[in-house]
Protein backbone atom coordinates (compact mmCIF):
# COMPACT_ATOMS: atom_id res chain seq x y z
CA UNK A 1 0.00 0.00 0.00
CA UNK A 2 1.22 3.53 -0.88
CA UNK A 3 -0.02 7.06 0.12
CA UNK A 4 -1.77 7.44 -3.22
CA UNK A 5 -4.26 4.18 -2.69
CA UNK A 6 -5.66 5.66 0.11
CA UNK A 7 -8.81 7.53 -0.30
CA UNK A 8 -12.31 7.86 1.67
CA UNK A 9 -10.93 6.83 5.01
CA UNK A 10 -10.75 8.31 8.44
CA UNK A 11 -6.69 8.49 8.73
CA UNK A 12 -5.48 8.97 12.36
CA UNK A 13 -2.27 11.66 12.20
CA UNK A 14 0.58 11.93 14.02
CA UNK A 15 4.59 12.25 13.56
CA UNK A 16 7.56 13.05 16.06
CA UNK A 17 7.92 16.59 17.90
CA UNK A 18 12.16 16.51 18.12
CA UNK A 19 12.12 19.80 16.39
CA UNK A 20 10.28 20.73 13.56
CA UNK A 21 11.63 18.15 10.80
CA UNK A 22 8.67 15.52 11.33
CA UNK A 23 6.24 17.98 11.32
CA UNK A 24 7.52 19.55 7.88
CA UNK A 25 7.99 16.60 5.62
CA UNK A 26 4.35 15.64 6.85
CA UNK A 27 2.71 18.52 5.51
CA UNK A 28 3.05 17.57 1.98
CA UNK A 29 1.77 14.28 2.98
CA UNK A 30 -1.28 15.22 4.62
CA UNK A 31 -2.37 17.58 2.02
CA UNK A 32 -1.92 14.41 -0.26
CA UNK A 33 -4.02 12.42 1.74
CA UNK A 34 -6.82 15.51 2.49
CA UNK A 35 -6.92 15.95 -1.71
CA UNK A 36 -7.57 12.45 -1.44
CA UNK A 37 -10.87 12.85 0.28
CA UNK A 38 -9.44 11.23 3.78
CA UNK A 39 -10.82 12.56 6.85
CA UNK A 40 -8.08 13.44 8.99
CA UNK A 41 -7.84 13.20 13.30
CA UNK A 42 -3.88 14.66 14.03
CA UNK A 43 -2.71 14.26 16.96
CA UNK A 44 -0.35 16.32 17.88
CA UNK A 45 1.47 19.19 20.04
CA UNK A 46 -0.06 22.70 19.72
CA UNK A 47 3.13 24.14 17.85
CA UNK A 48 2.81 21.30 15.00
CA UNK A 49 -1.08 21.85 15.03
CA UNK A 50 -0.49 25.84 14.34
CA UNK A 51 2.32 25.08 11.33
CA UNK A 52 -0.46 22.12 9.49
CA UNK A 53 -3.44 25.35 9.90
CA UNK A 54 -0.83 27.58 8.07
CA UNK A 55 -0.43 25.34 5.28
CA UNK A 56 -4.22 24.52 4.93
CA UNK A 57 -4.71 21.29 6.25
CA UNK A 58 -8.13 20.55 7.95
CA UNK A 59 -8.47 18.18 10.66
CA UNK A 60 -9.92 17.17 13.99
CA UNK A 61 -7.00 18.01 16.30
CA UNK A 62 -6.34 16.20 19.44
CA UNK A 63 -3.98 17.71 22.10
CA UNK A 64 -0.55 15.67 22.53
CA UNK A 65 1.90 16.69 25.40
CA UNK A 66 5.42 17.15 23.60
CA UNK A 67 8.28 14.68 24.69
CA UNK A 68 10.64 16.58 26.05
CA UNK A 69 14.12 15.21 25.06
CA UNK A 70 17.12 16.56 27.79
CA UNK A 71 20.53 17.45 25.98
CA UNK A 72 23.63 19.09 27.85
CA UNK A 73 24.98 20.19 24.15
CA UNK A 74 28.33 18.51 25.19
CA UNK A 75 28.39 16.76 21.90
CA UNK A 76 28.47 13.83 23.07
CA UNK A 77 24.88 13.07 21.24
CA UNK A 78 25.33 8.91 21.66
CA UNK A 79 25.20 9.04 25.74
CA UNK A 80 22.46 12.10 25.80
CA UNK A 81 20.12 9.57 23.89
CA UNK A 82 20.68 6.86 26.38
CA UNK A 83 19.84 8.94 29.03
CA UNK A 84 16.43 9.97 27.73
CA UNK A 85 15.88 5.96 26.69
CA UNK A 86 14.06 5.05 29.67
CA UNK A 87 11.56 8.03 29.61
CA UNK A 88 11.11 7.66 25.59
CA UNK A 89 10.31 3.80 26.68
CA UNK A 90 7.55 5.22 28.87
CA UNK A 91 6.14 7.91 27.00
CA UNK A 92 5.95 4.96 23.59
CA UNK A 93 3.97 2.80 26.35
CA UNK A 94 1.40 5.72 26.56
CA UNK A 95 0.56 6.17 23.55
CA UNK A 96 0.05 2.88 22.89
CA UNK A 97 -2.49 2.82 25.49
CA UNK A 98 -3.80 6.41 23.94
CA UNK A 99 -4.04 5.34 20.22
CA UNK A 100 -6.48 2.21 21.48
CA UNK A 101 -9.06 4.65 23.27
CA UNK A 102 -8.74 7.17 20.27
CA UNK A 103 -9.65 4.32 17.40
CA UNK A 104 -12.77 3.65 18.87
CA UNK A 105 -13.76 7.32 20.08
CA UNK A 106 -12.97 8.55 16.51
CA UNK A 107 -13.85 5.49 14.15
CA UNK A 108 -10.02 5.22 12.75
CA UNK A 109 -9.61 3.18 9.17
CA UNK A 110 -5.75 3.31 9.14
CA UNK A 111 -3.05 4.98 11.25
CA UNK A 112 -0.11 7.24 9.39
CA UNK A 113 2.93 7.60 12.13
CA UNK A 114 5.63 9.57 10.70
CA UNK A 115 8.67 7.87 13.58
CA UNK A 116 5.96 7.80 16.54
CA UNK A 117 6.27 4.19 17.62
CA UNK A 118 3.41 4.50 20.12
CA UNK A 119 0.96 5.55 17.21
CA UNK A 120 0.10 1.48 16.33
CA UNK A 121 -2.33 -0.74 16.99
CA UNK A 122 -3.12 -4.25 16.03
CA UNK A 123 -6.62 -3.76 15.13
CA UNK A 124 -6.08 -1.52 12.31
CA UNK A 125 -4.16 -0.47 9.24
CA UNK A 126 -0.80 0.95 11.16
CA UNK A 127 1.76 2.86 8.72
CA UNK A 128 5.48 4.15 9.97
CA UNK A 129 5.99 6.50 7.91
CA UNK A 130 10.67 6.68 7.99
CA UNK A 131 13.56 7.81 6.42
CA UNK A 132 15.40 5.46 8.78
CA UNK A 133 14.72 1.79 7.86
CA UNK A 134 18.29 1.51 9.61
CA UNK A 135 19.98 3.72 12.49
CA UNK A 136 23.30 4.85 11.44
CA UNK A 137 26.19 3.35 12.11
CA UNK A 138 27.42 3.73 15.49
CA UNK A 139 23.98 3.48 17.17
CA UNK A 140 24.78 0.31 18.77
CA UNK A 141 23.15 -2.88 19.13
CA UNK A 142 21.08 -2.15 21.60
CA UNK A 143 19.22 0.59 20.35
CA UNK A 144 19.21 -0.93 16.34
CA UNK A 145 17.02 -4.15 18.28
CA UNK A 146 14.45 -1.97 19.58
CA UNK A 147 14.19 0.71 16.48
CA UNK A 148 13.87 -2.88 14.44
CA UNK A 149 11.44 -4.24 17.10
CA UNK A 150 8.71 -1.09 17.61
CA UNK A 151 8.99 -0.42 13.20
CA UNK A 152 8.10 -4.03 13.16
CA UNK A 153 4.69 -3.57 14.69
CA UNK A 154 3.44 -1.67 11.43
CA UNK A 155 2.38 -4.14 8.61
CA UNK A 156 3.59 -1.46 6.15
CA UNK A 157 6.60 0.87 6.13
CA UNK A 158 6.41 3.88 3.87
CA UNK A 159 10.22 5.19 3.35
CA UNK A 160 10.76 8.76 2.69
CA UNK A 161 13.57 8.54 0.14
CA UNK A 162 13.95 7.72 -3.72
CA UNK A 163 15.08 3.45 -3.94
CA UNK A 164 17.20 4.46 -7.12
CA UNK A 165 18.62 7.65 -6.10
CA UNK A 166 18.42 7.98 -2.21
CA UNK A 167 19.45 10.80 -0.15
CA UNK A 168 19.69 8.72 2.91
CA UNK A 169 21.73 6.17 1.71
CA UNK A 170 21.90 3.08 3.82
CA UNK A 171 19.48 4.49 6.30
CA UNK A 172 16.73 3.77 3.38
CA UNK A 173 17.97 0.27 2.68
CA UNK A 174 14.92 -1.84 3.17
CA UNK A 175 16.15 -5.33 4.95
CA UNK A 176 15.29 -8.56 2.72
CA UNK A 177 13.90 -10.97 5.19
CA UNK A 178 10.43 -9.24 6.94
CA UNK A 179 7.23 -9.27 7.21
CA UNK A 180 6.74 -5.29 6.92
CA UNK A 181 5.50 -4.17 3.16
CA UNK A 182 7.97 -1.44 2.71
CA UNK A 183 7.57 0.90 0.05
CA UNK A 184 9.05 3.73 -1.25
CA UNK A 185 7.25 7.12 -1.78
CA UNK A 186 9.94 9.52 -2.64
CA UNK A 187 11.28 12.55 -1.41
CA UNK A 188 8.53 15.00 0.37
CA UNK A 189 8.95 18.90 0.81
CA UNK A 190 6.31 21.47 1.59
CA UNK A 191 8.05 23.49 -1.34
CA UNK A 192 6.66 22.63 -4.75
CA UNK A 193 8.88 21.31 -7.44
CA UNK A 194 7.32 23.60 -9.99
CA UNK A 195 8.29 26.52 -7.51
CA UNK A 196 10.80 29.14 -8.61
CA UNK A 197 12.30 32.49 -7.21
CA UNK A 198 14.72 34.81 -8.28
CA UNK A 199 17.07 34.41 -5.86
CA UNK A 200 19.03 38.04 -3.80
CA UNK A 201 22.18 37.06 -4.41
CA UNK A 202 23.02 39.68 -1.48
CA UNK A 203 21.06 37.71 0.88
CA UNK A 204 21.50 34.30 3.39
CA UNK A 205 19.04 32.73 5.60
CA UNK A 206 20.05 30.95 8.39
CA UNK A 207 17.61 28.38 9.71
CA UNK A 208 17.78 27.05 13.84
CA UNK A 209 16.43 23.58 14.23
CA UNK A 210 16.87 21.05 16.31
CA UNK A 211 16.91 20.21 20.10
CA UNK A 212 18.51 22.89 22.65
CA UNK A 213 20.73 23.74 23.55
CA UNK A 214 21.99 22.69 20.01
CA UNK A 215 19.48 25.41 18.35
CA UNK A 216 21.14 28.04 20.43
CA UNK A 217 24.49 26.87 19.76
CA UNK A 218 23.65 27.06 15.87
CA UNK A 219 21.83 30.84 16.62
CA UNK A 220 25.14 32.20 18.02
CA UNK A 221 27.77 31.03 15.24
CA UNK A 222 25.39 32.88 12.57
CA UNK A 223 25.28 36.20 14.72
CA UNK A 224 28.90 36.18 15.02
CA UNK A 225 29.25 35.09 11.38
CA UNK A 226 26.60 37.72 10.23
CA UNK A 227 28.88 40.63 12.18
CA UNK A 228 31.94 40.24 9.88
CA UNK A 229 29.67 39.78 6.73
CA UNK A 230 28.44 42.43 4.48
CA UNK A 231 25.18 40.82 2.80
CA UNK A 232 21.95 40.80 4.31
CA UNK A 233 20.98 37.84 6.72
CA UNK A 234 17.08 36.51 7.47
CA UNK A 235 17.88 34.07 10.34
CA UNK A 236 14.50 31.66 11.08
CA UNK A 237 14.28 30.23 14.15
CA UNK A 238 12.08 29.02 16.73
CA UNK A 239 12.19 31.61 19.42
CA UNK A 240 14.29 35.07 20.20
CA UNK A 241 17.50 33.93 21.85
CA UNK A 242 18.95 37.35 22.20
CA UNK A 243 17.27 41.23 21.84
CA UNK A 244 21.10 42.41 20.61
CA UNK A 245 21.10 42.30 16.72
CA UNK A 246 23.48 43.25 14.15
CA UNK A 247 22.06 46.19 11.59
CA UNK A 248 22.15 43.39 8.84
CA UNK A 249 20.30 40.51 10.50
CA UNK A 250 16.74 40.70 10.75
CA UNK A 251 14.94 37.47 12.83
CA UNK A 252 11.58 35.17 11.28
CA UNK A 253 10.47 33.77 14.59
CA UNK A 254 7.52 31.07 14.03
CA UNK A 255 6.21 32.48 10.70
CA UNK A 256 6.60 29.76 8.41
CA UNK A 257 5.09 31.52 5.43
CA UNK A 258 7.61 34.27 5.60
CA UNK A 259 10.20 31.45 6.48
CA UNK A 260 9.61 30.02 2.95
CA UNK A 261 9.71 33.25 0.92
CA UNK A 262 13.21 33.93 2.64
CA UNK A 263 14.77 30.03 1.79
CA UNK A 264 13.18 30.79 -1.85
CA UNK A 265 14.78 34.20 -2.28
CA UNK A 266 18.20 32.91 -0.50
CA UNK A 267 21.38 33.04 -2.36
CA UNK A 268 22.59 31.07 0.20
CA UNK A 269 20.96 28.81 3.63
CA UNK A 270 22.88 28.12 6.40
CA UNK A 271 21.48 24.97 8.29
CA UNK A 272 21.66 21.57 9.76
CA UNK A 273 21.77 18.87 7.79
CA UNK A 274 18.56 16.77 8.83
CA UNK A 275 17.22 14.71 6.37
CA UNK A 276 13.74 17.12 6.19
CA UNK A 277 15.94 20.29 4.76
CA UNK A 278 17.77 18.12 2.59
CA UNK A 279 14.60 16.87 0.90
CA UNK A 280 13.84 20.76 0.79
CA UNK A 281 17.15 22.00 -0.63
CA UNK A 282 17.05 18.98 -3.02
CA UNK A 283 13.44 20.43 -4.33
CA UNK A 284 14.47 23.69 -4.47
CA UNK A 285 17.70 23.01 -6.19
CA UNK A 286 19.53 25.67 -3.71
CA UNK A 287 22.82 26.39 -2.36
CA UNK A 288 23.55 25.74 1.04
CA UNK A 289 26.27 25.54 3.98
CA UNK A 290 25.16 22.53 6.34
CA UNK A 291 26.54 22.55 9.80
CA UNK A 292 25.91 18.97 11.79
CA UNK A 293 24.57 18.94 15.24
CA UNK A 294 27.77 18.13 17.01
CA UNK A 295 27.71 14.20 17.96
CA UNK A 296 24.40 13.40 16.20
CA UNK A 297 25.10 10.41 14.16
CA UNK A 298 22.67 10.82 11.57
CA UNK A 299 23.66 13.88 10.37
CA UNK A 300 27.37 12.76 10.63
CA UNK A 301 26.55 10.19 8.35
CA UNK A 302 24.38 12.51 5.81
CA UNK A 303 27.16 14.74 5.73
CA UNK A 304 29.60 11.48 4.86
CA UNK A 305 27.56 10.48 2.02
CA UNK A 306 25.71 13.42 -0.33
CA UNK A 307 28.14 14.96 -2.63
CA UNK A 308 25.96 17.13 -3.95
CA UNK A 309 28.13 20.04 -5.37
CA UNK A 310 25.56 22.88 -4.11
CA UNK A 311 26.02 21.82 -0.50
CA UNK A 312 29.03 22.45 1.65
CA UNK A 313 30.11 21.53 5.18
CA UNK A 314 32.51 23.50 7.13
């Protein structure tokens, strides 16, 4: 099954709240599966449910608490995970418990769960909706058995990347020995591929993602980066981290349409390297300086393996 043979159902909505990734690459998505005549129930956090009513996306939304991962910003990324394991464990257990109570409150046909483990149930359709068939190398056993073992509970896998020309490289690889029916949809991005800007070639945009104090990190090497420069910098970003500006850097603070005009108009963007702005830079065909979250595996490894002559990494 595939996102486009799904039509006339009530879908049940949700995808992970670590930053703002999850929650982008599902917009596209959704609106697929709204155009398709699907009723949709989200749940989700009150921050993702005000960036789906930008974009359009009508729903019956149902309040989820955020999980709120704990990093020191040591860069030591590997041990900061462990250490929020055993509360990740707990909160999965939850919403397992939660999903059952919502299916028969809201009359669910199938469940879409962009990376939310706990979104499943038994009794009905379940889709994990991934990038990450595999966890990059260096994840350990440990955690590799249970990513393998919650993914695993959904009869059908839909991978976010292109099978002949993937951006995630081994992450994507679909193993050849399970039960799951895992499918490839492509690459998704809230930016259309017909979409075109002229670009200010006096101008960069620096987006802030990602979990703190990381995002902060990331906010303070553009301001001191922006001081020295002469063009004119847009830096997006989830909240104000300081009130002290340079004259040539102007903030977008949770406006995602004016977010997108910037990254359209941008002769340059300055970002992490998670796998949602890659599927956007890829669509927009634009330049861009990626930065990886110090320690974080995944982007270590995305960094290792596109090539893509537009992109550069410090």
């Amino acid at each position: 099954m595939r996102p486009e043979h799904i039509t006339g159902k009530k879908v049940l909505y949700g995808c992970l709240d670590w930053g703002s990734g999850h929650a982008a690459r599902s917009i596209s998505l959704m609106q697929q599966l709204q155009n398709q005549g699907n009723n949709l129930v989200v749940r989700c956090t009150k921050e993702q449910q005000l960036i789906f009513e930008t974009y359009g996306i009508t729903a019956e939304y149902i309040p989820a608490s955020a999980f709120s991962f704990r990093f020191k910003g040591d860069g030591r990324f590997r041990l900061e995970m462990l250490r929020n394991g055993f509360r990740f464990r707990k909160a999965v257990k939850a919403e397992c418990l939660e999903t059952r109570e919502l299916l028969v409150k809201h009359g669910v046909d199938i469940i879409v769960s962009d990376h939310r483990y706990g979104l499943v149930d038994a009794n009905v359709l379940s889709v994990f909706v991934t990038h990450q068939v595999q966890l990059p190398p260096g994840s350990g056993f440990f955690a590799q058995r249970i990513h393998r073992k919650w993914m695993n509970r959904f009869p059908v896998c839909w991978i976010m990347d292109d099978e002949g020309q993937p951006l995630a490289g081994k992450l994507s690889e679909r193993p050849g020995n399970s039960a799951v029916d895992f499918q490839y949809i492509g690459h998704y991005s809230r930016f259309s591929g017909s979409e075109t800007a002229e670009a200010d070639h006096e101008t960069v945009v620096g987006i802030v993602s990602g979990p703190e104090p990381y995002a902060q990190q990331l906010f303070q090497q553009m301001i001191e980066r922006a001081e020295t420069d002469n063009r004119n910098w847009t830096i997006v970003c989830p909240r104000p981290y300081t009130n002290v500006l340079p004259a040539n850097v102007r903030l977008v603070i949770n406006d995602w349409q004016a977010a997108d005009t910037a990254i359209r108009t941008a002769s340059m963007v300055i970002s992490r390297n998670g796998y949602s702005t890659l599927m956007d830079l890829k669509r927009l065909n634009k330049p861009a300086e990626l930065i990886p979250t110090p320690g974080q595996l995944e982007q270590l490894y995305l960094k290792k393996i596109n090539d893509n002559p537009l992109w550069i990494y410090p």
